[in-house]
N, C-alpha and C. Protein backbone atom coordinates (compact mmCIF):
# COMPACT_ATOMS: atom_id res chain seq x y z
N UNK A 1 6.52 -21.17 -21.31
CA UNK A 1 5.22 -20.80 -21.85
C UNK A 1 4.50 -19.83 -20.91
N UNK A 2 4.83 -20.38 -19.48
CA UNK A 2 4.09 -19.57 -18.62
C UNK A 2 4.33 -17.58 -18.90
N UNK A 3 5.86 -18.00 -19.04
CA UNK A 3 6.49 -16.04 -18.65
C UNK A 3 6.48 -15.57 -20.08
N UNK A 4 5.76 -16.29 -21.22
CA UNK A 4 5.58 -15.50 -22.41
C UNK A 4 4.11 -14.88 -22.12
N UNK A 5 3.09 -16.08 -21.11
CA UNK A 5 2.25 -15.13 -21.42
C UNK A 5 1.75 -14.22 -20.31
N UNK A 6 2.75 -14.34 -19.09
CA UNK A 6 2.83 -13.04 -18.12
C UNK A 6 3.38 -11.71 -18.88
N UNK A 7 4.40 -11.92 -19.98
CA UNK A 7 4.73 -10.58 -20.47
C UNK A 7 3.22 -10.00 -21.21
N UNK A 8 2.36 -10.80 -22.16
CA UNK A 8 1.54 -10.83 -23.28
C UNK A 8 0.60 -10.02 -22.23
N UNK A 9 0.27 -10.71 -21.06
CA UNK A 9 -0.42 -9.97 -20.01
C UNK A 9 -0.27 -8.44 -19.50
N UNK A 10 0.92 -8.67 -19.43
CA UNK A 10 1.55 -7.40 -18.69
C UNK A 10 1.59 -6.13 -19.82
N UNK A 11 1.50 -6.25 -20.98
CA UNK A 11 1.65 -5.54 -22.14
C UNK A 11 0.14 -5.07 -22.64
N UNK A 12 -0.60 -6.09 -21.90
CA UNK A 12 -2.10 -5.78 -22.38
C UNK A 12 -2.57 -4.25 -21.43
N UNK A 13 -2.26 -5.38 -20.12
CA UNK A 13 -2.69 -3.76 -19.24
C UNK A 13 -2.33 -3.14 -19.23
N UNK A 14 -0.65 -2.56 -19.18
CA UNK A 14 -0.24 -1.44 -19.45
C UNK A 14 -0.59 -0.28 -20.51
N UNK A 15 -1.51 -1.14 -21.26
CA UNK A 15 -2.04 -0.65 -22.81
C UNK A 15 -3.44 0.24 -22.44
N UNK A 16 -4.03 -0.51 -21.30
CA UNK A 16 -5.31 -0.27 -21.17
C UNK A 16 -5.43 0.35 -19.73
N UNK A 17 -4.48 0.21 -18.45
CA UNK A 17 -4.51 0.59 -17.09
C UNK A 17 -3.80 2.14 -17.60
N UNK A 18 -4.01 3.49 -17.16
CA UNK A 18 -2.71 4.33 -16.64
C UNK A 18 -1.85 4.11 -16.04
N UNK A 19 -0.57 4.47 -15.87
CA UNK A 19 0.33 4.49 -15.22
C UNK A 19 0.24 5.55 -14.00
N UNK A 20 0.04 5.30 -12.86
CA UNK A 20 -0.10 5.85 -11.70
C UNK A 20 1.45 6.38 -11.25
N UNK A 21 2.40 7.42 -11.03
CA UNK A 21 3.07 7.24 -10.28
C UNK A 21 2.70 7.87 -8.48
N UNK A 22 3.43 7.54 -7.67
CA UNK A 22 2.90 7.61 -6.25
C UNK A 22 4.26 8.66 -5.77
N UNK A 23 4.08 9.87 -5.80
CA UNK A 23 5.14 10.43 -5.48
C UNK A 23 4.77 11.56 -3.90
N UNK A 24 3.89 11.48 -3.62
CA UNK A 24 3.41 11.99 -2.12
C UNK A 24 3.17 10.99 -1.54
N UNK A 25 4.38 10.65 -0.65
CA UNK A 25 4.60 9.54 0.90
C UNK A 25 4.13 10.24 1.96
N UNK A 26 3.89 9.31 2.92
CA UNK A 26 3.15 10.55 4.07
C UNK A 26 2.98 9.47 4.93
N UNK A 27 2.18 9.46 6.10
CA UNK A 27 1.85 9.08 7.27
C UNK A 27 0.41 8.66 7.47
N UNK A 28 -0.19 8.03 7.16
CA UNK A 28 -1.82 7.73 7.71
C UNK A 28 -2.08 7.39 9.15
N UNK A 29 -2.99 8.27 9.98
CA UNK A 29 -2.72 7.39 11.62
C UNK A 29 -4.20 7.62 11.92
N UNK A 30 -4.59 6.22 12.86
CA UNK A 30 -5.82 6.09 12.88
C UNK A 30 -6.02 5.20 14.22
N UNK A 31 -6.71 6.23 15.46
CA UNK A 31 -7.10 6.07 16.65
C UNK A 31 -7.46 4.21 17.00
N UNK A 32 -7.76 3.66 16.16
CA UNK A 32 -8.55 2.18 16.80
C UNK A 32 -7.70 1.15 15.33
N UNK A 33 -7.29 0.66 15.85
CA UNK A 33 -6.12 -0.31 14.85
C UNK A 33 -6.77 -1.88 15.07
N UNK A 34 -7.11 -2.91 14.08
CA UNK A 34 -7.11 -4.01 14.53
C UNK A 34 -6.31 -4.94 14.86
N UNK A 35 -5.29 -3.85 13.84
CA UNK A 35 -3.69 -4.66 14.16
C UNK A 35 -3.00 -4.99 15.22
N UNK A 36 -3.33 -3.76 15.98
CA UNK A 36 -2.46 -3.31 17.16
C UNK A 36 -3.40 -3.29 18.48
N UNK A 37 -4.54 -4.29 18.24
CA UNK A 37 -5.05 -4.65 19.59
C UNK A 37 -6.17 -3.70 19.71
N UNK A 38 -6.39 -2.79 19.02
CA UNK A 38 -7.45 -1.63 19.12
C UNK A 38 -6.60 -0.47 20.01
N UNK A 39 -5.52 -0.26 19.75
CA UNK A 39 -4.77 1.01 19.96
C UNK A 39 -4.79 1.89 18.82
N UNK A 40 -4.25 2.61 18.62
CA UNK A 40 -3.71 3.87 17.69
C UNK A 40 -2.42 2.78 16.95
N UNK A 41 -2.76 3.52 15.66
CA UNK A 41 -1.58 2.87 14.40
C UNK A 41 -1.41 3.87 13.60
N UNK A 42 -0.47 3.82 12.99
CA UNK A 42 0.24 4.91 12.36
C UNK A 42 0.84 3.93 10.74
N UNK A 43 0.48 3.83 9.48
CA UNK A 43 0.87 3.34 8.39
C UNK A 43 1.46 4.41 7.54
N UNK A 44 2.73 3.87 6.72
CA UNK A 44 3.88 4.40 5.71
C UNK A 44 2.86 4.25 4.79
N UNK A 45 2.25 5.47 3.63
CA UNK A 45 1.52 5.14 2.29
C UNK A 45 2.78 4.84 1.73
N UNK A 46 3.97 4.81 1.82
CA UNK A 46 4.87 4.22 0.75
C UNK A 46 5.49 2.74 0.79
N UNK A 47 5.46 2.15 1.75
CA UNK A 47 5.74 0.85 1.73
C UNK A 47 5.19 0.06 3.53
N UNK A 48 3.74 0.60 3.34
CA UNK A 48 3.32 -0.36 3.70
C UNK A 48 3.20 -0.69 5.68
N UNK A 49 5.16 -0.04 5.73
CA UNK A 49 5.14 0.17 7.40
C UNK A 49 4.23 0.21 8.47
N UNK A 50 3.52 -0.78 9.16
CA UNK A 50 2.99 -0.23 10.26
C UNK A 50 3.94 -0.21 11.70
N UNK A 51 2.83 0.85 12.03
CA UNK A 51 3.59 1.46 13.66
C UNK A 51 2.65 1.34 14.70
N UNK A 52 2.43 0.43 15.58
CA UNK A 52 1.39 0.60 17.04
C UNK A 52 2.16 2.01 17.94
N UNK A 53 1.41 2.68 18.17
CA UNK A 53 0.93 3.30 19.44
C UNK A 53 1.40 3.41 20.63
N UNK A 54 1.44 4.18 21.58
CA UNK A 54 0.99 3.35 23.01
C UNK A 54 -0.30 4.58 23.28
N UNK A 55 -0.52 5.87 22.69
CA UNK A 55 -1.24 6.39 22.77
C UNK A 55 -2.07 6.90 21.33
N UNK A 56 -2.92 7.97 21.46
CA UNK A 56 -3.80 8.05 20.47
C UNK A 56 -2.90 9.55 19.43
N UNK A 57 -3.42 9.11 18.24
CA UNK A 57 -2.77 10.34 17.16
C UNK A 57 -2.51 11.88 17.31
């Protein structure tokens, strides 16, 4: 019952969201990271990757 009405769901928004595709990957890097202790970090826009530092961008 549940995955009939995840499809019913999934069919709604697709109806009503655009379809985004993401085809420019790239590099985001940003001097003060909370991740990384307040160093420099460097994130994959395509999946997510983070990278600490040891210096600034």
């Amino acid at each position: 019952m549940f995955k009939k009405l995840e499809s019913l769901g999934t069919a709604l928004v697709e109806r009503l969201v655009p379809r985004i595709e993401a085809s420019a990957c790239g590099w985001n890097c940003w001097n003060d990271c909370w991740q990384c202790a307040h160093s420099a970090c460097k994130v994959n826009t395509c999946n997510g990757q983070l990278v600490c530092l040891s210096g600034r961008c």
